[in-house]
C-alpha atoms as a PDB file:
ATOM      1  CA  UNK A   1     114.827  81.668  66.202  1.00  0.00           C
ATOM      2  CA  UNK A   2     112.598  83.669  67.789  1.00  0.00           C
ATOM      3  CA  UNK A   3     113.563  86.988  70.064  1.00  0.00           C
ATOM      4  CA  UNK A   4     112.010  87.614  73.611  1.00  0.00           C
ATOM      5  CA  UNK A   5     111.196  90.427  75.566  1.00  0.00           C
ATOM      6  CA  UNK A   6     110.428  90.497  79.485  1.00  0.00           C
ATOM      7  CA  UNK A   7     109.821  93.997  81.216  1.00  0.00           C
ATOM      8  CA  UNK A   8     107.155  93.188  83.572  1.00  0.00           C
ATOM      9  CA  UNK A   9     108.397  94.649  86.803  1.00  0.00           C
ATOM     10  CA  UNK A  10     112.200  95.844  87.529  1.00  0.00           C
ATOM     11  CA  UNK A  11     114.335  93.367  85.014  1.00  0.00           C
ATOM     12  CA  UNK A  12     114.999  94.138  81.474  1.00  0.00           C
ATOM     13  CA  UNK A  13     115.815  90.994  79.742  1.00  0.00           C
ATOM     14  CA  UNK A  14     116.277  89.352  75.936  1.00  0.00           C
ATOM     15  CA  UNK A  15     116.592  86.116  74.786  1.00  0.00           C
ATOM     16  CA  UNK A  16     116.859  84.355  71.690  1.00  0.00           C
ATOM     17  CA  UNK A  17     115.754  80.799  71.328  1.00  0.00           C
ATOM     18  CA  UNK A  18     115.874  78.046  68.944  1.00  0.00           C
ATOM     19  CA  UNK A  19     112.547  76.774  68.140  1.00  0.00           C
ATOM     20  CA  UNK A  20     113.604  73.339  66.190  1.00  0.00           C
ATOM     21  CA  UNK A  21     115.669  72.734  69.152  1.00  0.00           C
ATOM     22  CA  UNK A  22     114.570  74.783  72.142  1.00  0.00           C
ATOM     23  CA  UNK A  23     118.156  75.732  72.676  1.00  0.00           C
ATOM     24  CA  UNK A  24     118.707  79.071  74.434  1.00  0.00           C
ATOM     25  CA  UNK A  25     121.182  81.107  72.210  1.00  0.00           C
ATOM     26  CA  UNK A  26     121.277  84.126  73.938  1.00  0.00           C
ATOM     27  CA  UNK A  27     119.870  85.920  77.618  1.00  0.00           C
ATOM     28  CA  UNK A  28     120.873  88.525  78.856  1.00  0.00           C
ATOM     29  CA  UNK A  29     118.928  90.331  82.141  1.00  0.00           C
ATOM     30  CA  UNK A  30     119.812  93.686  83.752  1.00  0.00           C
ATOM     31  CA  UNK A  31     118.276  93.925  87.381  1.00  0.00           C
ATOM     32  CA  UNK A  32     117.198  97.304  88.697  1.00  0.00           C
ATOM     33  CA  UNK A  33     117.774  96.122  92.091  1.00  0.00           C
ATOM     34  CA  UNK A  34     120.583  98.241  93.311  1.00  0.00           C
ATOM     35  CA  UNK A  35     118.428 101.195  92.119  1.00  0.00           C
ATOM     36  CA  UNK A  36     114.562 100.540  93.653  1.00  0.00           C
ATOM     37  CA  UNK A  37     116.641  99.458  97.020  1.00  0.00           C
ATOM     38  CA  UNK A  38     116.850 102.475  98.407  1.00  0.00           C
ATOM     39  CA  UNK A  39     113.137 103.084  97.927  1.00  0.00           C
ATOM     40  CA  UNK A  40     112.757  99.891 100.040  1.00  0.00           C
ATOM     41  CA  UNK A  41     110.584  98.195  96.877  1.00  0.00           C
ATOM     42  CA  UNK A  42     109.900  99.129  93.376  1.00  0.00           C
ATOM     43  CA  UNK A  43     108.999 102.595  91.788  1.00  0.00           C
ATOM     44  CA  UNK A  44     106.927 102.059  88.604  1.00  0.00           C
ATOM     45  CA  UNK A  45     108.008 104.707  86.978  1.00  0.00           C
ATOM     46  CA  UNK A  46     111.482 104.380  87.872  1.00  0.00           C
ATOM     47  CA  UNK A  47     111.305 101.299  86.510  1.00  0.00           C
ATOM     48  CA  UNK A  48     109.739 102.090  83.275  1.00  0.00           C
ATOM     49  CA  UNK A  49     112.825 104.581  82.155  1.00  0.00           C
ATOM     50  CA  UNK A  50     115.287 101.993  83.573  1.00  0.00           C
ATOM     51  CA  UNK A  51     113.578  99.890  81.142  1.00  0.00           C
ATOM     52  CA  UNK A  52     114.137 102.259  78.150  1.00  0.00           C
ATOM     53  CA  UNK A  53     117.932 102.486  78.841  1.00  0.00           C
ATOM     54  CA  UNK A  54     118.648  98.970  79.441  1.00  0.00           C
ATOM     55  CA  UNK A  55     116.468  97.264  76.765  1.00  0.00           C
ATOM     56  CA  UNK A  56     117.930  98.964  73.521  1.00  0.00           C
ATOM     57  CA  UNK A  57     121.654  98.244  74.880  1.00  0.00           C
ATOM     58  CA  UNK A  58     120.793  94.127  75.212  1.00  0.00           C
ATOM     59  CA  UNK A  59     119.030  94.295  72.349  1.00  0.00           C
ATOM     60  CA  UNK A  60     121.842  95.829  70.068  1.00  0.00           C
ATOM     61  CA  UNK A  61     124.194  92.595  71.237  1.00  0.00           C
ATOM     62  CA  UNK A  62     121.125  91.028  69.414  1.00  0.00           C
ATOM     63  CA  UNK A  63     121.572  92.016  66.047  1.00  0.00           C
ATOM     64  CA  UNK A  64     123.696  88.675  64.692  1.00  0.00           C
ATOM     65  CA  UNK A  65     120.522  86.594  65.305  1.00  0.00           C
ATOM     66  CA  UNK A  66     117.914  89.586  63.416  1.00  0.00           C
ATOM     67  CA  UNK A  67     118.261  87.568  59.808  1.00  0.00           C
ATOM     68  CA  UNK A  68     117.128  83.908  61.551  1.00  0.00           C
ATOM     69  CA  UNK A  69     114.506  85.735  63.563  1.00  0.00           C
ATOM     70  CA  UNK A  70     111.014  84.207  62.888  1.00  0.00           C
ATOM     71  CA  UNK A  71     108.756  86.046  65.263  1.00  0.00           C
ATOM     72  CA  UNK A  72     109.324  88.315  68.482  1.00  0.00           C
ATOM     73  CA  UNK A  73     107.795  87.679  71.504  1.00  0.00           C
ATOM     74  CA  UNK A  74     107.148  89.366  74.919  1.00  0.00           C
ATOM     75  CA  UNK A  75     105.739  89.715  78.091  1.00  0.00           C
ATOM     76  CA  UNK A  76     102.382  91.445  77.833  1.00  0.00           C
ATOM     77  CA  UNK A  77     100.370  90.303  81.404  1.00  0.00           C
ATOM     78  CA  UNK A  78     100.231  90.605  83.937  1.00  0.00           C
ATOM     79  CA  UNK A  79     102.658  93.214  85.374  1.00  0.00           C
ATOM     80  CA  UNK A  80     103.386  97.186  85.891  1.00  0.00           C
ATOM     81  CA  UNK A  81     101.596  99.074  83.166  1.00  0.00           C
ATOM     82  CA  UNK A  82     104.356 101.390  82.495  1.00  0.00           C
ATOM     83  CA  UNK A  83     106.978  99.018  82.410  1.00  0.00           C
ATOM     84  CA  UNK A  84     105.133  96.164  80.356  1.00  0.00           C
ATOM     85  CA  UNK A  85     104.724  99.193  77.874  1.00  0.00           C
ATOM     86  CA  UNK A  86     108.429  99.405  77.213  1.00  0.00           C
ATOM     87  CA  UNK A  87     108.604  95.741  76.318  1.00  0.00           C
ATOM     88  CA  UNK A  88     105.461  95.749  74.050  1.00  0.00           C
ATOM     89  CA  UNK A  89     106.281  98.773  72.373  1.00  0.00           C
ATOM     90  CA  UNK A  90     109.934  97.564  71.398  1.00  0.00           C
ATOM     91  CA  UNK A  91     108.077  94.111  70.866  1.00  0.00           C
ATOM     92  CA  UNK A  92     105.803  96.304  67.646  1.00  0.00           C
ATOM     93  CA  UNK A  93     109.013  97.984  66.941  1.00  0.00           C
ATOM     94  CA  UNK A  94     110.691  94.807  65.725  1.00  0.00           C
ATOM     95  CA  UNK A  95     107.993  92.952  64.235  1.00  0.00           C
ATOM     96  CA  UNK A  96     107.361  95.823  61.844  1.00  0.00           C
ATOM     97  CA  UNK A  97     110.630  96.020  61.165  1.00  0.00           C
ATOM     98  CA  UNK A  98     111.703  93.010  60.413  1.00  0.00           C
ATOM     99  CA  UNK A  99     108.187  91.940  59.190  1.00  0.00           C
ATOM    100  CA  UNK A 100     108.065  88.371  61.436  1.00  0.00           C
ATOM    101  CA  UNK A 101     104.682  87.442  63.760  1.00  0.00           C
ATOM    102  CA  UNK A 102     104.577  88.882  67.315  1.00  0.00           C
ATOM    103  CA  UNK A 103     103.584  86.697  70.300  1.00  0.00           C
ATOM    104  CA  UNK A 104     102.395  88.154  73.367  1.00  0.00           C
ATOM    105  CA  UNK A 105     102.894  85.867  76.560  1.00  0.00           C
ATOM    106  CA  UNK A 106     101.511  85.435  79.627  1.00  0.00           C
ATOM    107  CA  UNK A 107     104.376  85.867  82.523  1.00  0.00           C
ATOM    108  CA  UNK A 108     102.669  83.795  84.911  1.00  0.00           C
ATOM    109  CA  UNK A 109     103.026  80.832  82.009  1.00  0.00           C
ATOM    110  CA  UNK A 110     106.566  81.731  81.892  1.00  0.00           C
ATOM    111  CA  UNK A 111     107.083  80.901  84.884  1.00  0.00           C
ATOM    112  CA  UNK A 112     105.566  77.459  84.901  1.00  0.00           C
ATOM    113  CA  UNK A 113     107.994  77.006  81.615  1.00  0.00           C
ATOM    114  CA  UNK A 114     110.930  78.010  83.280  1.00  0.00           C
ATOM    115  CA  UNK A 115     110.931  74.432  84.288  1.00  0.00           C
ATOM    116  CA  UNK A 116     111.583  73.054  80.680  1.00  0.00           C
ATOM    117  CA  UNK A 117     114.143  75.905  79.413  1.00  0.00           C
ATOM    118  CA  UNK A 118     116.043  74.142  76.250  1.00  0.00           C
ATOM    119  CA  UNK A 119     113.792  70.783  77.806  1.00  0.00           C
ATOM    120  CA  UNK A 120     110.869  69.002  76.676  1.00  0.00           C
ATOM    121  CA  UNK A 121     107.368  69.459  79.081  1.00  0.00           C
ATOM    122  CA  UNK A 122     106.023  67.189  80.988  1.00  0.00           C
ATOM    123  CA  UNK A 123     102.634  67.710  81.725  1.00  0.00           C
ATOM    124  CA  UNK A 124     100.216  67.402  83.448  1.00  0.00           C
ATOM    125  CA  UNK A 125     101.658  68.587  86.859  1.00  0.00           C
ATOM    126  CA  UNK A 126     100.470  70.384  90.029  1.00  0.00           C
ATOM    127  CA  UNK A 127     102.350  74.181  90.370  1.00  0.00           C
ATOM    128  CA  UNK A 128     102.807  76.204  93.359  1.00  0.00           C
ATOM    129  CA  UNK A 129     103.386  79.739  91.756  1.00  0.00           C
ATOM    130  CA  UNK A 130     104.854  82.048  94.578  1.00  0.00           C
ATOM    131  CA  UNK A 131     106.599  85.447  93.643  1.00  0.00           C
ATOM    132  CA  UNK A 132     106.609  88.918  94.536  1.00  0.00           C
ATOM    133  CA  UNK A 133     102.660  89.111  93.201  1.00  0.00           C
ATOM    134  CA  UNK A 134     101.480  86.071  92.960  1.00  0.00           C
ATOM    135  CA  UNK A 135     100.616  82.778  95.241  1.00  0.00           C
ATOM    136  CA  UNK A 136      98.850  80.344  93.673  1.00  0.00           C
ATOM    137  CA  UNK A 137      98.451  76.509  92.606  1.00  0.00           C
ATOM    138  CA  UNK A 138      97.370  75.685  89.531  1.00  0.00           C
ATOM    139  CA  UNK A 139      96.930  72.475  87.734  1.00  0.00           C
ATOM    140  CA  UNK A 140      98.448  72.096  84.404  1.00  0.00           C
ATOM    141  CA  UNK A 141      97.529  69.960  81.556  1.00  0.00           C
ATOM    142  CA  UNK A 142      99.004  71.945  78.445  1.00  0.00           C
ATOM    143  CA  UNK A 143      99.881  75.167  77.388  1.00  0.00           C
ATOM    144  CA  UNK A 144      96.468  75.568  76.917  1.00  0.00           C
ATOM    145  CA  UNK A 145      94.613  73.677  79.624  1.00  0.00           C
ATOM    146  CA  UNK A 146      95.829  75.266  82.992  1.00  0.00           C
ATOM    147  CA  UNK A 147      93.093  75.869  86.057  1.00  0.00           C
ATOM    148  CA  UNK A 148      93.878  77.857  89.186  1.00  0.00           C
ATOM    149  CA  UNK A 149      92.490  75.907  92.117  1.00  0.00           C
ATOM    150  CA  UNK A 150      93.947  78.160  95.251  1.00  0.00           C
ATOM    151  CA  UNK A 151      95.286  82.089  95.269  1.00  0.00           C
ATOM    152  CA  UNK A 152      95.964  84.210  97.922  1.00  0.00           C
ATOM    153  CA  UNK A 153      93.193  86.813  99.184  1.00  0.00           C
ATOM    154  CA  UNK A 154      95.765  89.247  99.791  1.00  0.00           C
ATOM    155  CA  UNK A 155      99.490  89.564 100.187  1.00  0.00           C
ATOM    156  CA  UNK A 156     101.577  87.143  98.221  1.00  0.00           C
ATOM    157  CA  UNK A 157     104.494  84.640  99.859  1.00  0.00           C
ATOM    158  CA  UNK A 158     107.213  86.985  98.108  1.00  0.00           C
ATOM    159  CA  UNK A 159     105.078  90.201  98.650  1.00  0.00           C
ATOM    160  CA  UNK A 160     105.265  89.240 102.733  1.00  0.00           C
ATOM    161  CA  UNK A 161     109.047  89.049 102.858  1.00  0.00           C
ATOM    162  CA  UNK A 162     109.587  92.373 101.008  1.00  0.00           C
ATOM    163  CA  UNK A 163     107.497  94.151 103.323  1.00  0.00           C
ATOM    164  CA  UNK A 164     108.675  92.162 106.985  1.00  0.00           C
ATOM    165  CA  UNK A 165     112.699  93.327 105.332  1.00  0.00           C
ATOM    166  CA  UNK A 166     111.178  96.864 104.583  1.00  0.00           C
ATOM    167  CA  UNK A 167     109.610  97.245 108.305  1.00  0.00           C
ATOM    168  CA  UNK A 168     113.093  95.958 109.475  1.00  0.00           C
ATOM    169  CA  UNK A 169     114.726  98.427 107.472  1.00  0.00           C
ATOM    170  CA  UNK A 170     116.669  95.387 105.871  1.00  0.00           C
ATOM    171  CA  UNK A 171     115.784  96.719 102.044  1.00  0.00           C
ATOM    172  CA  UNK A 172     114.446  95.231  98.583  1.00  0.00           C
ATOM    173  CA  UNK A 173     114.498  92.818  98.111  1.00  0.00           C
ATOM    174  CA  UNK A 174     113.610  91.377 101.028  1.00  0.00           C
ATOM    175  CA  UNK A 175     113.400  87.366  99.810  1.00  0.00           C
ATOM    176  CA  UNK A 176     117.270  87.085  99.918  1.00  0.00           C
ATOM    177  CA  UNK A 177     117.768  89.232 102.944  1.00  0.00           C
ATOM    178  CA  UNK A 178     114.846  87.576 105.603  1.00  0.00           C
ATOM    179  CA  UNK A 179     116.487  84.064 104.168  1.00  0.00           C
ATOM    180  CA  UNK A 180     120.046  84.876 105.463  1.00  0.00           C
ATOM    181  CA  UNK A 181     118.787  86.222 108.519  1.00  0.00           C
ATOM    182  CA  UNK A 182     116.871  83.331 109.031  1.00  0.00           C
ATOM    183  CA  UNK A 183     119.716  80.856 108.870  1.00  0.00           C
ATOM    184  CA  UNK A 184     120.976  82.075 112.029  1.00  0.00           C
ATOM    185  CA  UNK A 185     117.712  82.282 113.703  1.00  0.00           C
ATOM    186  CA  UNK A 186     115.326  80.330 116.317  1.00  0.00           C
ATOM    187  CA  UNK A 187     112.222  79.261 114.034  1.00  0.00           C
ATOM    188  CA  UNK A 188     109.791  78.752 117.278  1.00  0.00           C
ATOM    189  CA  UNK A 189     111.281  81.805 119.146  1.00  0.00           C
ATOM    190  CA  UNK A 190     108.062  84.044 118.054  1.00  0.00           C
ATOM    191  CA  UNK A 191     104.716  81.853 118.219  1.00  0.00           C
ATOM    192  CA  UNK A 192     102.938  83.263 115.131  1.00  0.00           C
ATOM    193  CA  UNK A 193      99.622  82.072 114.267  1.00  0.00           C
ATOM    194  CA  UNK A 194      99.655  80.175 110.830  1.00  0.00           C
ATOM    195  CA  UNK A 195      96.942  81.747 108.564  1.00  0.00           C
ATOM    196  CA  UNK A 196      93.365  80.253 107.779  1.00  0.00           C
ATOM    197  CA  UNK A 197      94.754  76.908 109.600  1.00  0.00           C
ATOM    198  CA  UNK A 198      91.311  76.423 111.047  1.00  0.00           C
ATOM    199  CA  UNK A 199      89.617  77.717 107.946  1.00  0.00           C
ATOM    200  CA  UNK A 200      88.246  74.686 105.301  1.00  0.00           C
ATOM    201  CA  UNK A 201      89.277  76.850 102.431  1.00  0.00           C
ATOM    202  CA  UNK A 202      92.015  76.424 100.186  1.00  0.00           C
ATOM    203  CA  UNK A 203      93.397  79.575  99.782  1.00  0.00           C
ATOM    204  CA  UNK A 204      96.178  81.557 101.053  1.00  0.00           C
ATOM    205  CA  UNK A 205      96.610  84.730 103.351  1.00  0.00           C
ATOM    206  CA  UNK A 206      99.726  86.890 104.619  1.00  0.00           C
ATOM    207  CA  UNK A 207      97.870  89.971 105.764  1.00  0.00           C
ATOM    208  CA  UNK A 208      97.476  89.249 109.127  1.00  0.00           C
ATOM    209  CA  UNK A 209     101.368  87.309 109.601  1.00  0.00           C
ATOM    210  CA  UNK A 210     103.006  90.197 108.123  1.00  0.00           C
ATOM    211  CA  UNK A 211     100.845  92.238 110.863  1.00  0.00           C
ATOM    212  CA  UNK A 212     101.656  89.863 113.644  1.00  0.00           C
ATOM    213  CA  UNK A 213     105.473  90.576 112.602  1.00  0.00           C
ATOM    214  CA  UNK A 214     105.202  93.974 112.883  1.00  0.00           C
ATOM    215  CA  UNK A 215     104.114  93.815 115.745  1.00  0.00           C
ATOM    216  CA  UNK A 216     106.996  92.184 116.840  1.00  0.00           C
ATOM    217  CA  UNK A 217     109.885  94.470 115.434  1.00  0.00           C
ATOM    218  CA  UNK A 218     108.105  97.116 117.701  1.00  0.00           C
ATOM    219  CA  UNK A 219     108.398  95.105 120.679  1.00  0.00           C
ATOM    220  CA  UNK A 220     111.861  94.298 120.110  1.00  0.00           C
ATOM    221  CA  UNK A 221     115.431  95.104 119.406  1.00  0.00           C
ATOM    222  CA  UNK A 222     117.786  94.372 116.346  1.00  0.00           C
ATOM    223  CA  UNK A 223     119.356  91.599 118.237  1.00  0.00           C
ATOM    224  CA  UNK A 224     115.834  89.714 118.001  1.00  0.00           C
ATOM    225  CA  UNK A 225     115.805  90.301 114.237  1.00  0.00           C
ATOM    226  CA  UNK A 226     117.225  87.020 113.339  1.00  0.00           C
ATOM    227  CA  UNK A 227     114.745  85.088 115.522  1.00  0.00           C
ATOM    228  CA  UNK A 228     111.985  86.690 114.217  1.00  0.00           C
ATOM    229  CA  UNK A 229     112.833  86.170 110.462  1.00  0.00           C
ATOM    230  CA  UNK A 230     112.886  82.639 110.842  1.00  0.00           C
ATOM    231  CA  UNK A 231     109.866  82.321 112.891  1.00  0.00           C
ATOM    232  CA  UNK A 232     108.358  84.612 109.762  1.00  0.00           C
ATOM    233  CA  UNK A 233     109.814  82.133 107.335  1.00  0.00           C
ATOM    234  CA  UNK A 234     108.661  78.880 109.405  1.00  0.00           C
ATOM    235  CA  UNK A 235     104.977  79.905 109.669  1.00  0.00           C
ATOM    236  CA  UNK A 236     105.102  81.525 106.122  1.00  0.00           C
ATOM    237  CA  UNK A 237     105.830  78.202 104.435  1.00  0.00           C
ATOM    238  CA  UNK A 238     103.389  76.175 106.525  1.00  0.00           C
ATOM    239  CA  UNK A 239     101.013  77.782 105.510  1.00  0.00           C
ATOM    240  CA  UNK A 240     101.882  76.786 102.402  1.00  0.00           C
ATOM    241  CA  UNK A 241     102.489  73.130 103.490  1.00  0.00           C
ATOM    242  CA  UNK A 242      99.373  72.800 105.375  1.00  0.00           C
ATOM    243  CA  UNK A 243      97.109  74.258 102.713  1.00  0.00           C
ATOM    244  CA  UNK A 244      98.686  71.750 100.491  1.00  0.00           C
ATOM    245  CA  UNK A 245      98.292  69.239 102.464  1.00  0.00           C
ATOM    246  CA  UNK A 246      94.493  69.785 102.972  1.00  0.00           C
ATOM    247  CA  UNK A 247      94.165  70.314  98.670  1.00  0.00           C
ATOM    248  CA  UNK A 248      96.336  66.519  98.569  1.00  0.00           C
ATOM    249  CA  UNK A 249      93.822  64.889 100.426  1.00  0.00           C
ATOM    250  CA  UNK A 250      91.089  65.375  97.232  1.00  0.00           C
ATOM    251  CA  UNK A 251      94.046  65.275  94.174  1.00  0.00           C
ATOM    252  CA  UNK A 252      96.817  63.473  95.341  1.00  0.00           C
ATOM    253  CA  UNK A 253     100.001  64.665  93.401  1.00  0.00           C
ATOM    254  CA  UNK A 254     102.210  62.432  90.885  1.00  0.00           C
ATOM    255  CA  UNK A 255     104.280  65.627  89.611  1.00  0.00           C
ATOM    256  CA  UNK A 256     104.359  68.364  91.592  1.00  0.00           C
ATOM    257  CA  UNK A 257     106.580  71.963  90.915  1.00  0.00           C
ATOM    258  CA  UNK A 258     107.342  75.189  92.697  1.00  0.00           C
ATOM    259  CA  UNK A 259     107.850  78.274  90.279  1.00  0.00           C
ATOM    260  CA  UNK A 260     108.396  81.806  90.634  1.00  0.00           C
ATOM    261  CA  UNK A 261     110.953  84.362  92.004  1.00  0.00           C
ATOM    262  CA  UNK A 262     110.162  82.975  95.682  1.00  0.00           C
ATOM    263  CA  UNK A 263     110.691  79.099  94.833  1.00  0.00           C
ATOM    264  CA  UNK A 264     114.610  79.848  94.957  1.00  0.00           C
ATOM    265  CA  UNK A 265     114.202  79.935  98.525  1.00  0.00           C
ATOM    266  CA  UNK A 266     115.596  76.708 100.007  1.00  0.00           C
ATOM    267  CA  UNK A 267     113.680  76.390 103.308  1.00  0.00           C
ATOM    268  CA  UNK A 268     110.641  76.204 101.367  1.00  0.00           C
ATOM    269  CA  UNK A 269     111.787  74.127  98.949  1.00  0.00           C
ATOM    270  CA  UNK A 270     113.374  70.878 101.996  1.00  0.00           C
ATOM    271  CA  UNK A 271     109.434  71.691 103.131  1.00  0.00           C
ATOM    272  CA  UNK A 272     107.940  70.848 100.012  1.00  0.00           C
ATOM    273  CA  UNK A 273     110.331  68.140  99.563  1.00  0.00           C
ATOM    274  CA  UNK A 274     109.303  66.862 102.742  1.00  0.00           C
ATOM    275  CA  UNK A 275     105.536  67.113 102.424  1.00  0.00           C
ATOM    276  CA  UNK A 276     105.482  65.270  98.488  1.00  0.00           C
ATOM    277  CA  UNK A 277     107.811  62.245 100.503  1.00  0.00           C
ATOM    278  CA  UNK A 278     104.452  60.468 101.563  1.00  0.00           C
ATOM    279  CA  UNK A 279     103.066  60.457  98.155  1.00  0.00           C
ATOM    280  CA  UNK A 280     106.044  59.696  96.110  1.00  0.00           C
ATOM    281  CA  UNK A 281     105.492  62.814  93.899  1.00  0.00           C
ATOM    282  CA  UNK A 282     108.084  63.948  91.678  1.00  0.00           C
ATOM    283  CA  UNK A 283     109.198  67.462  92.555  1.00  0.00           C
ATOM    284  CA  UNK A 284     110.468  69.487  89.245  1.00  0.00           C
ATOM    285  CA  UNK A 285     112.150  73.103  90.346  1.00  0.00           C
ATOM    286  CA  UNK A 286     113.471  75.759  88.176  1.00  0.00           C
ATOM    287  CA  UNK A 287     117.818  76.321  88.251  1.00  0.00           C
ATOM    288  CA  UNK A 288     118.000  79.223  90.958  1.00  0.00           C
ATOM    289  CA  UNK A 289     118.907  81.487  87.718  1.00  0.00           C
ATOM    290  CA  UNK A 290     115.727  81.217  86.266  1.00  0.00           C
ATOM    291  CA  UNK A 291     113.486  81.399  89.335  1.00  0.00           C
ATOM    292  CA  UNK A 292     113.285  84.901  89.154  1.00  0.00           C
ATOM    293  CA  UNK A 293     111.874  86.986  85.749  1.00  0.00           C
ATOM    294  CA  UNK A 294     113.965  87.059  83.204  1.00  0.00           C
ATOM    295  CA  UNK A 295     113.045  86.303  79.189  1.00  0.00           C
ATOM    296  CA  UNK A 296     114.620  82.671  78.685  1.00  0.00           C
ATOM    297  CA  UNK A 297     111.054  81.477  80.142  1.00  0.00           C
ATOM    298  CA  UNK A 298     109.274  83.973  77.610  1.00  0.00           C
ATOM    299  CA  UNK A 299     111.379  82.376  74.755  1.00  0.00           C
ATOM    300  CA  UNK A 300     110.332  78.858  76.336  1.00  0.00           C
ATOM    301  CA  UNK A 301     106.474  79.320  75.850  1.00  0.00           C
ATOM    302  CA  UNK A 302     106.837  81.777  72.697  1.00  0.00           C
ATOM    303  CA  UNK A 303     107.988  78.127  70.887  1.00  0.00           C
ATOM    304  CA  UNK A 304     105.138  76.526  71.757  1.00  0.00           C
ATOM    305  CA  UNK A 305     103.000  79.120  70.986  1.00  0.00           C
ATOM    306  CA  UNK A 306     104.878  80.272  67.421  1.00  0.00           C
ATOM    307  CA  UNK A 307     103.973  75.795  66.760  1.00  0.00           C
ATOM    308  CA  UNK A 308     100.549  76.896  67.417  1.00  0.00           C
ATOM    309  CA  UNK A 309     100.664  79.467  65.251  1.00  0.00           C
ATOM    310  CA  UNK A 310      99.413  82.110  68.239  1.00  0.00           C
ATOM    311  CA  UNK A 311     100.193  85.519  66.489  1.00  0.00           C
ATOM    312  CA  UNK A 312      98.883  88.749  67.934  1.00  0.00           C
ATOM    313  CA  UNK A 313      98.196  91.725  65.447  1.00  0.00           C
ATOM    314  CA  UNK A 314     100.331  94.998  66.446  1.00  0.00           C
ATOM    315  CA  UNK A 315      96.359  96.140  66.996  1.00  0.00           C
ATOM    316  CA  UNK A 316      95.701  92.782  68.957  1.00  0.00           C
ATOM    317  CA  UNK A 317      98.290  92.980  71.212  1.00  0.00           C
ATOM    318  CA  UNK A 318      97.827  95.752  74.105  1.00  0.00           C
ATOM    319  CA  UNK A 319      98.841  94.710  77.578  1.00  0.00           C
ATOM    320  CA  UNK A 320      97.128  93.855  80.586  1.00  0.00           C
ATOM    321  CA  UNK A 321      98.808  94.731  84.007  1.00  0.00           C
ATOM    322  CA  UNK A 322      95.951  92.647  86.015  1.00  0.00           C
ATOM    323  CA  UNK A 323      95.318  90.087  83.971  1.00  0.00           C
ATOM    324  CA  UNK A 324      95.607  86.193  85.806  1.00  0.00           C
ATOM    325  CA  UNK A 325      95.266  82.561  84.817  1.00  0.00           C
END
C-alpha cells in the first residue's frame, strides 16, 4: 500500500491505496473552509498551522495500514510554500521511519488522475484543468508525456469566482456560492464582453471580466446580485467554450476531460457537454468528491509512479510552490 499526503493549499488529507489493485483503502480530508471564510479567501499561514493540527490526527487513524506500507507519497508542487512544507516534512518523517521510498507528486497530475481513482487510465486524452490557480488544457499521452497547449495570462476560472463572491461580500469560497446564485439568475441580463474573443490566441483571460463585474456590483443593488452572477458564469464558461472551440478546429478531440476544483460546477460541465456533441468526443469527469484537492488523486499517480520506480531522496525532494506542467 502506499500512504499519501496532500497539503497544497487549505485541505489536509491522507489516503492509503492499494497498488496491486488501485483500490482506495482509506481518505480522509479536513477542509479549512469554515476558517479562511471569514478572511474572504485563504491565509497562508493560517493554513500552514491548520495543517499541523489536522494532519497528525488523520494520520494516527492510519496506523493499521503502517506494516503494508511500501512507500509514502505527497504533494510537493505546485502550491503554498508554507503549507506544502507541512506535507513534505511529515512525508520525510515517515519514510525515515518506517524506512519505505518517498514519492513526490505533482498536484496538477493529480488532478488529471482523479479521473481513474481505483480505475485503469485511458490515455491519451485532451484536459481542461480549471481550479482556484490554474486554467489550462493540456494534452495527455502518459504519466510521462503531458504538453500544455493553452493557460491563462492571468486570473484563473476558479480564481474569478472567488474574487466576483468576495467583491459581493458573498465569502470563500466563492465557486459554490456565485453557482447558487446563478441558478436563479438572468444569464444575458449584464452584456459582458467575453475575453480575447477577437484575439487568434489560444489562451485564457479573467482580468478584465472580473473588472467588468465589479463594475457592476457598484452600479447596482443586492437585488441585481443574482443576475449578475449568472451573466459572470455565462461569459466565464464561453470563454472557455469558444477558446476550445477555436483549439478543435486544428486537434479535433476523441476523449476529452474537465479536472480540477472548478469542473464540479455543472453549468460548465452541460457547456462542455454541449460543445464535444459535434465531434462525438467522449467526456470523462471526476465524482464531484474528488473534484476538489484531496489525497485519493495523490495515491492514484503515486502507483504509477512507485511501478516506475520514481523515488525522491529525503535530499531530492524539496518543494516547489510555482512549479507547472
Amino acid at each position: 500500500m502506499i500512504l499519501s499526503i496532500e497539503s497544497s493549499c487549505d485541505d489536509s488529507a491522507i489516503s492509503i491505496t492499494e497498488i496491486k489493485t488501485k483500490k482506495l483503502l482509506f481518505h480522509k480530508k479536513i477542509s479549512q473552509e469554515l476558517e479562511h471564510s471569514v478572511y474572504g479567501g485563504v491565509v497562508p499561514e493560517l493554513a500552514a498551522r491548520l495543517h499541523a493540527e489536522a494532519l497528525p490526527k488523520i494520520l494516527q487513524e492510519c496506523e493499521p495500514y503502517f506494516k503494508d506500507l511500501k512507500a509514502v507519497a505527497v504533494t510537493s508542487t505546485p502550491g503554498l510554500a508554507v503549507t506544502l512544507v507541512e506535507g513534505v516534512t511529515m512525508a520525510k518523517a515517515i519514510s525515515v521511519a518506517l524506512g519505505i521510498p518517498l514519492i513526490g507528486v505533482n498536484h496538477l497530475i493529480g488532478h488529471i488522475y482523479s479521473l481513474f481513482i481505483e480505475e485503469e487510465t485511458l490515455f491519451p486524452l485532451t484536459v481542461l484543468l480549471v481550479s482556484g490557480g490554474h486554467t489550462q488544457v493540456m494534452e495527455v499521452k502518459s504519466l510521462t508525456d503531458i504538453e500544455t497547449v493553452a493557460k491563462s495570462m492571468d486570473d484563473s476560472f476558479g480564481e474569478s469566482f472567488d474574487k466576483v463572491a468576495k467583491m459581493m461580500g458573498l465569502g470563500y469560497p466563492g465557486g459554490p456560492v456565485i453557482e447558487e446564485l446563478a441558478k436563479d439568475g438572468d444569464r444575458k441580463k449584464f452584456n459582458f464582453t467575453i475575453p480575447l474573443s477577437q484575439s487568434p490566441l489560444i489562451a485564457f483571460s479573467y482580468s478584465g471580466l472580473k473588472n467588468a463585474v465589479r463594475l457592476a456590483i457598484e452600479k447596482s443593488t443586492k437585488d441585481d446580485y443574482k443576475d449578475i452572477a449568472a451573466s459572470f458564469e455565462h461569459i466565464a464558461t464561453a470563454h472557455l467554450t469558444q477558446k476550445l472551440k477555436k483549439y478543435f478546429k486544428t486537434v479535433k478531440p476523441k476523449t476529452f476531460a474537465i479536472v480540477g476544483g472548478a469542473s464540479a460546477n455543472l453549468y460548465l460541465r452541460s457547456q462542455i457537454e454541449e460543445l464535444l456533441k459535434p465531434y462525438g468526443a467522449k467526456l470523462l469527469l471526476s465524482e464531484l468528491k474528488y473534484c476538489s484537492d484531496n489525497a485519493a488523486m495523490i495515491g492514484r499517480v503515486a502507483v504509477e509512479m512507485y511501478e516506475k520506480e520514481m523515488f525522491s531522496s529525503l535530499d531530492e525532494l524539496d518543494i516547489a510552490p510555482r512549479s507547472q506542467l
